[in-house]
C-alpha atoms as a PDB file:
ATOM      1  CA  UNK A   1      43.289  52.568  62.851  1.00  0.00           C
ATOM      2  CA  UNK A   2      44.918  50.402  60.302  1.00  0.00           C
ATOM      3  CA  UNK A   3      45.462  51.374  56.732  1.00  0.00           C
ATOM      4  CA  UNK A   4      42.523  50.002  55.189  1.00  0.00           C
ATOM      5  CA  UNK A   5      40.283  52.388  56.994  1.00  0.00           C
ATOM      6  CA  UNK A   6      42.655  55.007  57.064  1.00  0.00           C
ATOM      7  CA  UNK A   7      42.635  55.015  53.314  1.00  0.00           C
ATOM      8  CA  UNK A   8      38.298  54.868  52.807  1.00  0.00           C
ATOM      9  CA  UNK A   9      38.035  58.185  54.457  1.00  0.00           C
ATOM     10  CA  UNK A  10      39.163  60.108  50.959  1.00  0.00           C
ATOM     11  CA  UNK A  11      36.892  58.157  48.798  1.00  0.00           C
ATOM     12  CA  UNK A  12      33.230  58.733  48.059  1.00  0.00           C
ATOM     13  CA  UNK A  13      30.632  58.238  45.945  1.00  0.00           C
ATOM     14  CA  UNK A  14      27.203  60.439  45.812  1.00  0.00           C
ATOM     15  CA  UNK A  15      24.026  58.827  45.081  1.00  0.00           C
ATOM     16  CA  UNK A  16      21.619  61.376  45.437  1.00  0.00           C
ATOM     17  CA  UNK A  17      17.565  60.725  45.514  1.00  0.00           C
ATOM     18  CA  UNK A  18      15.283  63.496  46.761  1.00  0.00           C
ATOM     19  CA  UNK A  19      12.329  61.398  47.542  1.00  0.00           C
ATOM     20  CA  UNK A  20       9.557  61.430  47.216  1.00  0.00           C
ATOM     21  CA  UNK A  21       5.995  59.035  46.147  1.00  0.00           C
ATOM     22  CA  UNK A  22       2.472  59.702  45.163  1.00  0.00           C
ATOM     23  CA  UNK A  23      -0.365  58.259  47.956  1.00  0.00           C
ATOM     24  CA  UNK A  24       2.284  55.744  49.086  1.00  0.00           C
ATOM     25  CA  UNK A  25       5.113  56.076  51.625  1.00  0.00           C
ATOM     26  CA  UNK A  26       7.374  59.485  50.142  1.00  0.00           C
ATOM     27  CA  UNK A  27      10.987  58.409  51.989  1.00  0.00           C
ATOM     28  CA  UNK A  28      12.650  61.818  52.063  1.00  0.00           C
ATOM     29  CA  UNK A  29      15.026  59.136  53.318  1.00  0.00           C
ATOM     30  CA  UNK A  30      19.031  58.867  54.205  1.00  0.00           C
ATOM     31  CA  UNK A  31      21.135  55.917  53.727  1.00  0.00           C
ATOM     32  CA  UNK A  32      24.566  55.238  54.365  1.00  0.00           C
ATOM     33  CA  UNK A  33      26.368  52.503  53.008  1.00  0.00           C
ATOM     34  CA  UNK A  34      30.202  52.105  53.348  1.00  0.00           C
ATOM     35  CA  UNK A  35      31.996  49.500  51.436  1.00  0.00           C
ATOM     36  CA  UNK A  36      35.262  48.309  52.349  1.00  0.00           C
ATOM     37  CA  UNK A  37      37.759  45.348  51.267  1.00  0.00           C
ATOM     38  CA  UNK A  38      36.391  43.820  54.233  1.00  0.00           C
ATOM     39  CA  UNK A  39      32.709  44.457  55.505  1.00  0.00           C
ATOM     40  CA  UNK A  40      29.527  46.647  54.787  1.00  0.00           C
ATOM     41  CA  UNK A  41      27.873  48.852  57.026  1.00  0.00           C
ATOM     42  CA  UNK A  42      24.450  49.935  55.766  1.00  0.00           C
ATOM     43  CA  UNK A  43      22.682  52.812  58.044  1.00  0.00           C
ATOM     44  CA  UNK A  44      18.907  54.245  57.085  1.00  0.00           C
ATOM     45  CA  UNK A  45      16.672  56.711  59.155  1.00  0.00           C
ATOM     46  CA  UNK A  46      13.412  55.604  59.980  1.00  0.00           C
ATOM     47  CA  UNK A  47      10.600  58.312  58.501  1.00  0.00           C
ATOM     48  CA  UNK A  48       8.366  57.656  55.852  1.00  0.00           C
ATOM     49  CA  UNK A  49       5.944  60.767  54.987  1.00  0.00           C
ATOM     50  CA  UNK A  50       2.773  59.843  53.054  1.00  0.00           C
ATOM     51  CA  UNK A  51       1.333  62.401  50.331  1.00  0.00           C
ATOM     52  CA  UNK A  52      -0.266  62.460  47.471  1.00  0.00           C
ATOM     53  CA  UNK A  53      -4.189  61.187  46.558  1.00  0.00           C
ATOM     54  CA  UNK A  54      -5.736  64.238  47.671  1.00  0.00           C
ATOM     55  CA  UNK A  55      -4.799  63.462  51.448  1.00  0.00           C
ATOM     56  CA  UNK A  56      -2.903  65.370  53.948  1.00  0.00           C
ATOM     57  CA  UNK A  57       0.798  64.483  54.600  1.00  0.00           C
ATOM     58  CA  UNK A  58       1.661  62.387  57.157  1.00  0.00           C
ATOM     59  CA  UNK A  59       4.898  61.198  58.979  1.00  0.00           C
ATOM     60  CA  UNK A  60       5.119  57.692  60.324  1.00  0.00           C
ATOM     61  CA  UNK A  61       8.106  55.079  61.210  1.00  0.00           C
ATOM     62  CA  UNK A  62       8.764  52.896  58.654  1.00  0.00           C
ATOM     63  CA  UNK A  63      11.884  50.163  57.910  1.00  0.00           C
ATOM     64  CA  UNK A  64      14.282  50.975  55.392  1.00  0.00           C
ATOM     65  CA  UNK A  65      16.911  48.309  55.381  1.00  0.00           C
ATOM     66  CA  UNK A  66      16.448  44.843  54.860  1.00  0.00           C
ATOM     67  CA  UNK A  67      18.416  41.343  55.262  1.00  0.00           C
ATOM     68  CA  UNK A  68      17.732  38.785  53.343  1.00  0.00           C
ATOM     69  CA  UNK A  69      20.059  35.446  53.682  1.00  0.00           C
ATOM     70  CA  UNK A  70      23.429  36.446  53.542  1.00  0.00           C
ATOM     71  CA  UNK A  71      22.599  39.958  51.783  1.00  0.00           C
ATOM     72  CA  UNK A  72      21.124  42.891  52.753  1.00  0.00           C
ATOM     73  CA  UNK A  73      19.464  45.884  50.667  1.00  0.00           C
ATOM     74  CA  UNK A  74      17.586  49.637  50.784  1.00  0.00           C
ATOM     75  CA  UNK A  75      15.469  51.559  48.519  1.00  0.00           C
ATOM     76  CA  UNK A  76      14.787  55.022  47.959  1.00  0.00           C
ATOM     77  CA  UNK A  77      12.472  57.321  46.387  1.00  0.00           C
ATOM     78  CA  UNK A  78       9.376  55.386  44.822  1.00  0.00           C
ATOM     79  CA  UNK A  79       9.460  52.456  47.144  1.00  0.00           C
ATOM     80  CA  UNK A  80       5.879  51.427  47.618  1.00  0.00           C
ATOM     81  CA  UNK A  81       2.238  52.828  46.051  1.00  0.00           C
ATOM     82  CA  UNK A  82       0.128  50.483  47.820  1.00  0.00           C
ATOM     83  CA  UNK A  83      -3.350  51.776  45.470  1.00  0.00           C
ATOM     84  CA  UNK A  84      -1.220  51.058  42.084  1.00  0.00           C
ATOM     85  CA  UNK A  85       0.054  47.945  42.918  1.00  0.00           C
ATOM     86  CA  UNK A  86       3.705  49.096  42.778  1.00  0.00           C
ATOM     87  CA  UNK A  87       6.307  47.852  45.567  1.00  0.00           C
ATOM     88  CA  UNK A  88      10.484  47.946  45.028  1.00  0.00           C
ATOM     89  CA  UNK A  89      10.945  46.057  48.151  1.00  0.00           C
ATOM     90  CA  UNK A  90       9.317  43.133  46.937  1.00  0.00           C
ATOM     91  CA  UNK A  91      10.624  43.017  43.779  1.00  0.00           C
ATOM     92  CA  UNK A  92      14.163  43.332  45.383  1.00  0.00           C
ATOM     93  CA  UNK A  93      13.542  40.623  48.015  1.00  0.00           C
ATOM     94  CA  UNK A  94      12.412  38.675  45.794  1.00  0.00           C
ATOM     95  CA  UNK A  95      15.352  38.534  43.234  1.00  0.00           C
ATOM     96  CA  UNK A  96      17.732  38.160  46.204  1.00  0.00           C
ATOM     97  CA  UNK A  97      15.910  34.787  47.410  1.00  0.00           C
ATOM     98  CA  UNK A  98      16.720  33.293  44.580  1.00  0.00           C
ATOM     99  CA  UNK A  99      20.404  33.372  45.492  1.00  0.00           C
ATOM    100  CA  UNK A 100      21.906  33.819  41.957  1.00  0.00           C
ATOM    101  CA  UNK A 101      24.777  35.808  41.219  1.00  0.00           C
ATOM    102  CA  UNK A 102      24.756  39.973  42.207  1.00  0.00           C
ATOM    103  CA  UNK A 103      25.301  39.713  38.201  1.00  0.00           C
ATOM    104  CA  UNK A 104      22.376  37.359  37.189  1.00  0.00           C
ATOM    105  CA  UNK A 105      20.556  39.237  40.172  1.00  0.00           C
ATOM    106  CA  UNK A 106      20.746  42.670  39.245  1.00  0.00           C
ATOM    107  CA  UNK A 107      19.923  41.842  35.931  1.00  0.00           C
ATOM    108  CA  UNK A 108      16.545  40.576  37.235  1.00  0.00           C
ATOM    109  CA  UNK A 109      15.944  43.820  39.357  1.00  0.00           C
ATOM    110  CA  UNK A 110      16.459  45.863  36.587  1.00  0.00           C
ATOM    111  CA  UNK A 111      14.508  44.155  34.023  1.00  0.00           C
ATOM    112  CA  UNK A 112      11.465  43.945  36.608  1.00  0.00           C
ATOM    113  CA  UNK A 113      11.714  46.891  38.594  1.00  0.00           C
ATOM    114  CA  UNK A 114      11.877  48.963  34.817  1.00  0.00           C
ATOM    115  CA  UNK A 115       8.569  47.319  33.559  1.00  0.00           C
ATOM    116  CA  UNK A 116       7.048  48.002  36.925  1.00  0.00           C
ATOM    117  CA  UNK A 117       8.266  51.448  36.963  1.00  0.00           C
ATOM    118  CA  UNK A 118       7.001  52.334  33.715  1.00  0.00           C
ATOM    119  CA  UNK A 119       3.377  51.351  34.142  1.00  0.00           C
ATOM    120  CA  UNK A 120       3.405  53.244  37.819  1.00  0.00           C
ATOM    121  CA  UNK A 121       4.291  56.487  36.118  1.00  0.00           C
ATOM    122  CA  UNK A 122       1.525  55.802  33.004  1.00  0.00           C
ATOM    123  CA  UNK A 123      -0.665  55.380  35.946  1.00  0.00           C
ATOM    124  CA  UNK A 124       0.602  58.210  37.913  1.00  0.00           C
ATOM    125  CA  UNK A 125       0.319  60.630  34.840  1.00  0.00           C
ATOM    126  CA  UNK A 126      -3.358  59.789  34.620  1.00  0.00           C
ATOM    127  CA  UNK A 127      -4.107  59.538  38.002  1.00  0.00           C
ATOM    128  CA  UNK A 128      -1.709  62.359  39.927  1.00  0.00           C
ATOM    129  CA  UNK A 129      -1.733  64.957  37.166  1.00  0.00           C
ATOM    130  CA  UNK A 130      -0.420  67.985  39.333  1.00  0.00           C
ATOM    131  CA  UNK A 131       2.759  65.630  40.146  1.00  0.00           C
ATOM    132  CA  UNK A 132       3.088  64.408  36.411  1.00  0.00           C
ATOM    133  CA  UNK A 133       3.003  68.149  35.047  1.00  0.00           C
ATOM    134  CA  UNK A 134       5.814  69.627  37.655  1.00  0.00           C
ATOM    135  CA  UNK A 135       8.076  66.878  36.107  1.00  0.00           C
ATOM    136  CA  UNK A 136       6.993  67.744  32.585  1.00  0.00           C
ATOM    137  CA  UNK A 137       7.833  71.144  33.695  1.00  0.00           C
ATOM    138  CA  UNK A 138      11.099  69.929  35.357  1.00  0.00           C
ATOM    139  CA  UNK A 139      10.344  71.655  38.211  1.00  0.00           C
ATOM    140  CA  UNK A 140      10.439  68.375  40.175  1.00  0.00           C
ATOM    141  CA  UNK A 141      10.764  64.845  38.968  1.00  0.00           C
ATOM    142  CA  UNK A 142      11.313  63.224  42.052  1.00  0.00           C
ATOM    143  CA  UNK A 143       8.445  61.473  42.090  1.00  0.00           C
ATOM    144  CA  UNK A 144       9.905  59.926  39.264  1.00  0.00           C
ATOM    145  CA  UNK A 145      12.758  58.251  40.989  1.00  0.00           C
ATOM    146  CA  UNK A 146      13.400  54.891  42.112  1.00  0.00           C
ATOM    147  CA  UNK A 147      16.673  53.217  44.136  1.00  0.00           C
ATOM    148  CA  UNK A 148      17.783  50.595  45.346  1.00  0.00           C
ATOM    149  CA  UNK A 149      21.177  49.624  47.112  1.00  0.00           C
ATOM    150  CA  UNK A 150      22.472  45.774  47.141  1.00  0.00           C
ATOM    151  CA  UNK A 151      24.729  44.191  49.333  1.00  0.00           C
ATOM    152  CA  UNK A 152      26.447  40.743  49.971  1.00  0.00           C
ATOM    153  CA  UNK A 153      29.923  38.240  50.105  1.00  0.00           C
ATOM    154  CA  UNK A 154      30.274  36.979  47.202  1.00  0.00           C
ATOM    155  CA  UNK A 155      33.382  34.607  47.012  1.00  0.00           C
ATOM    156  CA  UNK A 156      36.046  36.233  48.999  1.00  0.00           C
ATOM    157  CA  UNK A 157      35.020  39.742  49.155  1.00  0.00           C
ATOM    158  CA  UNK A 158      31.987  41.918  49.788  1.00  0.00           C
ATOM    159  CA  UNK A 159      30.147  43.151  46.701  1.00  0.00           C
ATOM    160  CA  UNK A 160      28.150  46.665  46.339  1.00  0.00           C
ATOM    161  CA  UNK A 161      25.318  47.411  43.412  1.00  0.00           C
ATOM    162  CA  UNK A 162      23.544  50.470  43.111  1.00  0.00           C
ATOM    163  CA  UNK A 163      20.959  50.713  40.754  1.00  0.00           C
ATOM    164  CA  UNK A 164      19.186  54.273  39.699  1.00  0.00           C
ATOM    165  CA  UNK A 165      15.722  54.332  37.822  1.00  0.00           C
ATOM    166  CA  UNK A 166      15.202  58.045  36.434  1.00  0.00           C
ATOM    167  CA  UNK A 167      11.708  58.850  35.235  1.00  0.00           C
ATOM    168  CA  UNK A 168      12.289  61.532  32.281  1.00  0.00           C
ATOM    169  CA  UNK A 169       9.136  63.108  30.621  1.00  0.00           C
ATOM    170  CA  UNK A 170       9.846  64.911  27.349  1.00  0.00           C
ATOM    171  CA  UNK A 171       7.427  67.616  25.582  1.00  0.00           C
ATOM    172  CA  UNK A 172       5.268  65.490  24.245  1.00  0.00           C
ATOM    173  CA  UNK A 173       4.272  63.611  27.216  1.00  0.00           C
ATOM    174  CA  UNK A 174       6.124  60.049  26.289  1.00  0.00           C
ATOM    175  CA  UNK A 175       7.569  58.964  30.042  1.00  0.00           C
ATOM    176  CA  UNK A 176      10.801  57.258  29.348  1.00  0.00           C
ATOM    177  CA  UNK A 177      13.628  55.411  32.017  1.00  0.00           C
ATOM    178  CA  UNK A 178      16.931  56.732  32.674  1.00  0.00           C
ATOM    179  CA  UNK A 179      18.862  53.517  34.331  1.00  0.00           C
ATOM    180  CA  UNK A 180      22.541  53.932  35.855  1.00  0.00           C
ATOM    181  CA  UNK A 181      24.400  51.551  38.015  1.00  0.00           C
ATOM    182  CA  UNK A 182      27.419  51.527  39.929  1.00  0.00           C
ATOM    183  CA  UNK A 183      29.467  48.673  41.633  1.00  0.00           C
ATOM    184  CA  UNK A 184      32.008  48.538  44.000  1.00  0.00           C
ATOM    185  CA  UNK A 185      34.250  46.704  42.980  1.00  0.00           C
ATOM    186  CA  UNK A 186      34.398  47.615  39.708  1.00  0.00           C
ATOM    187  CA  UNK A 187      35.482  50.386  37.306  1.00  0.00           C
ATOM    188  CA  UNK A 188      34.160  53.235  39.691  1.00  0.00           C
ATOM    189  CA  UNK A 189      35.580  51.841  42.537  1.00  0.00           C
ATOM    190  CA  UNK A 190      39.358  51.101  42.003  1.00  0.00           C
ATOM    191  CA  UNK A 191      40.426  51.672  45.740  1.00  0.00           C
ATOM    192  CA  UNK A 192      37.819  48.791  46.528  1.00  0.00           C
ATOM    193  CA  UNK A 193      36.288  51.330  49.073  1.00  0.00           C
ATOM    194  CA  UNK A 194      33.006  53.599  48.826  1.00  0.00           C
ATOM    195  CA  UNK A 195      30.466  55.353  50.543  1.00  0.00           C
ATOM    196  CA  UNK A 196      27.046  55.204  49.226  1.00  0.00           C
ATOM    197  CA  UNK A 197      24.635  57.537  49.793  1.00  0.00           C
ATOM    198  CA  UNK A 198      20.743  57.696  48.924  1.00  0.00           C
ATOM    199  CA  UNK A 199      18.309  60.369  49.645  1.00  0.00           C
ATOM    200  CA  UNK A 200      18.945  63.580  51.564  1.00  0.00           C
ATOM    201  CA  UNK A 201      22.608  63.890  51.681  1.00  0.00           C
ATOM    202  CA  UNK A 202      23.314  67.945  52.395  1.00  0.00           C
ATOM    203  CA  UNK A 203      24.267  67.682  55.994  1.00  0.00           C
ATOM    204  CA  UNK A 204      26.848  64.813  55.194  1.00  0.00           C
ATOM    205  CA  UNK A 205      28.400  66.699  52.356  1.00  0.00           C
ATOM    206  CA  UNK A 206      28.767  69.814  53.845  1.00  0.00           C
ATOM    207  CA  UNK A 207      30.349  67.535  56.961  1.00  0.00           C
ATOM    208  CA  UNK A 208      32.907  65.135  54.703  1.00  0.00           C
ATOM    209  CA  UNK A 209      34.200  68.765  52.807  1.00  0.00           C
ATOM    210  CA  UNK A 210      35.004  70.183  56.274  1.00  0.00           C
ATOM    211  CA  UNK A 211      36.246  67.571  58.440  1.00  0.00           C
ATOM    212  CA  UNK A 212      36.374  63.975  56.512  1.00  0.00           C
ATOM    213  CA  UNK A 213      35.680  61.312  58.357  1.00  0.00           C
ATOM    214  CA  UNK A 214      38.439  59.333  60.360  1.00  0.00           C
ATOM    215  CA  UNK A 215      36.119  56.737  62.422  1.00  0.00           C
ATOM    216  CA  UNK A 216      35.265  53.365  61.570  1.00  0.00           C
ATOM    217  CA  UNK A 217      32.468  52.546  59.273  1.00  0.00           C
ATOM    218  CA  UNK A 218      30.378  50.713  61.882  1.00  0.00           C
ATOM    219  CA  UNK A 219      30.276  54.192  63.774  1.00  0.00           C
ATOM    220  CA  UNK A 220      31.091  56.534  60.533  1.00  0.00           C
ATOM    221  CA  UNK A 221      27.681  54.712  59.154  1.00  0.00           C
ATOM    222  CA  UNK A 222      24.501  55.806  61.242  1.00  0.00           C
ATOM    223  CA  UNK A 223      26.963  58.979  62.421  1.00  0.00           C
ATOM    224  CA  UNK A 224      26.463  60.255  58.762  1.00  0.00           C
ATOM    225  CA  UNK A 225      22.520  59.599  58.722  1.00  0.00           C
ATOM    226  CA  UNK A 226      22.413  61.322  62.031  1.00  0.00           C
ATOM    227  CA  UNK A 227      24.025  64.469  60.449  1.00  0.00           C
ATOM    228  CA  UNK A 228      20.678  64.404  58.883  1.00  0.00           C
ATOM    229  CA  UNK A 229      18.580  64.091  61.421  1.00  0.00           C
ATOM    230  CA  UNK A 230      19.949  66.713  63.774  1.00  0.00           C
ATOM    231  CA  UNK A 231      19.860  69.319  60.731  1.00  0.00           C
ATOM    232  CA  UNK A 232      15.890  68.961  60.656  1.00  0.00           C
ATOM    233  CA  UNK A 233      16.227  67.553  57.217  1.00  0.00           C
ATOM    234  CA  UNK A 234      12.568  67.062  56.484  1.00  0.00           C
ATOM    235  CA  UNK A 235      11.045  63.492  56.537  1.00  0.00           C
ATOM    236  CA  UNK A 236      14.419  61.809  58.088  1.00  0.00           C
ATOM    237  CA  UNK A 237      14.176  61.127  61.686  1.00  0.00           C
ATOM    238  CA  UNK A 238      15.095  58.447  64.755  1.00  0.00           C
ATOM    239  CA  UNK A 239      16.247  55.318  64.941  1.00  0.00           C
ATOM    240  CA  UNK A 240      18.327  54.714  62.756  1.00  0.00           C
ATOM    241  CA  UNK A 241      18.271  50.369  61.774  1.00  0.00           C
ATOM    242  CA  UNK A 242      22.041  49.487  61.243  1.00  0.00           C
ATOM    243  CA  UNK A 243      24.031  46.167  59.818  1.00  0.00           C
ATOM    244  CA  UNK A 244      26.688  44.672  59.000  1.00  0.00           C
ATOM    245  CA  UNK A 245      27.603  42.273  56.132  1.00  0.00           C
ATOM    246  CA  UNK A 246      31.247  40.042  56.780  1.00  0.00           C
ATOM    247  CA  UNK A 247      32.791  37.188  55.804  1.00  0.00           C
ATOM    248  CA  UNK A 248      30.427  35.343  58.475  1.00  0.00           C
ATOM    249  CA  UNK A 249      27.305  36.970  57.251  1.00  0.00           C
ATOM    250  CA  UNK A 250      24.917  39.733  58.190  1.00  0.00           C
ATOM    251  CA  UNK A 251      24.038  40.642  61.898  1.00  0.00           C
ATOM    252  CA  UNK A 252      22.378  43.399  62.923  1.00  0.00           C
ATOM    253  CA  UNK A 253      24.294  46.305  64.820  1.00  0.00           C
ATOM    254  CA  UNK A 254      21.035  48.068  66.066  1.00  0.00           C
ATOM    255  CA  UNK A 255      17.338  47.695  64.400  1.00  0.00           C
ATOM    256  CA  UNK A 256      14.106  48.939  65.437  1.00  0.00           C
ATOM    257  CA  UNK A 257      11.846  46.280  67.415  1.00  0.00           C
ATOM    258  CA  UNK A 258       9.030  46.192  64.757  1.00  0.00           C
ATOM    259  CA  UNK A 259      11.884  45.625  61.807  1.00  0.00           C
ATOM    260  CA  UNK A 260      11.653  41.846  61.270  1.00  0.00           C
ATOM    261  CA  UNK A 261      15.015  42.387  58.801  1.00  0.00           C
ATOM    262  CA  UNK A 262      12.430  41.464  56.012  1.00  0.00           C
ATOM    263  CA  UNK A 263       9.914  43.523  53.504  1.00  0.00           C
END
């Protein structure tokens, strides 16, 4: 193992999301992405439980990750409310075929993903009130929380933008946006390594404090999500879709049959 994987293994970001979406796929998902001077690895779990509308929960397969040209991306928490109108994925896709800058791009997503976000939680305080008033309560706002992960070469080097979107409702009912990013490179990544992780993320925490990780990140990767997996974690389950993004583009390490790469 040479010294630039030898040194990622002591540096790690958290980006938490417990997920979860009213009548509309809930991903109680877990993705990994690693970042290193030299490649991506993005892993994602494949479960998607549905809830919410007055119907009972179910669990299907669902895509998580997504290539689009030369970059690749995953979302997290409120992904897609097919009855509202709402759907990250798109909006991400979209901004990405456009091929502008990951500056000029992420701008976009997070001027268009906020004004979307926004009118889905007016719409869910209306229309899901049980969900709105265990937020109000801050009993649990996850419903109120919205992700997406970035990923692509850009010049010489591979480039890493997380974006958060935090529905907050205050005491008099006003639903406001809570909006954090974090890049690698950049000011929170001066070893120009990361992991990334979205959604359910116990298993893997409790893992890194106790043993690290010393493998490479195109096994570290899904070997992290699967941490998940085998500890029951609700809502994150088999296959897990994997890529890779290099010098020479993205390719595909292992991805469900179904998973065109594409929203």
């Amino acid at each position: 193992m040479d010294r630039t994987y030898r040194s990622w293994i002591f540096s790690l970001i958290v980006c938490f999301a417990c997920l979860s979406i009213s009548a509309a796929p809930a991903h109680s998902t877990t993705i990994v992405a690693i970042r290193t001077p030299d490649l991506v690895v993005i892993a994602g779990d494949s479960a998607a439980t549905f809830r919410g509308g007055g119907l009972p929960e179910t669990t299907k397969l669902t895509c998580k990750v997504f290539s689009v040209g030369a970059a690749a991306f995953a979302t997290s928490g409120l992904v897609k409310d097919a009855g509202r109108g709402f759907n990250a994925e798109a909006i991400v896709d979209r901004a990405l075929k456009q091929r502008k800058s990951m500056r000029e791009t992420m701008m976009e997503i997070r001027s268009e993903l906020s004004a979307a976000l926004i009118t889905e939680f007016e719409r869910l305080k209306k229309e899901e009130p049980l969900i709105y008033g265990r937020c109000l309560k801050k009993e649990d706002c996850s419903t109120f929380l919205s992700e997406a992960l970035i990923a692509t070469f850009e010049g010489h080097e591979p480039v890493v933008s997380v974006i958060v979107f935090q529905g907050q409702a205050d005491l008099s009912g006003r639903i406001g946006l809570n909006v954090i990013t974090t890049d690698c490179p950049g000011v929170g990544c001066p070893s120009g390594v990361k992991i990334f992780y979205l959604g359910q993320g116990s298993a893997i925490q409790r893992y890194i404090d106790e043993h690290g990780i010393s493998m490479l990140p195109e096994k570290a990767a899904p070997f992290l999500v699967g941490l998940e997996i085998e500890a029951g974690t609700p809502s994150v389950g088999p296959p897990i879709d994997v890529l890779k993004i290099t010098k020479d583009g993205v390719s595909w390490i292992s991805r469900k049959s179904d998973c065109t790469g594409s929203p």
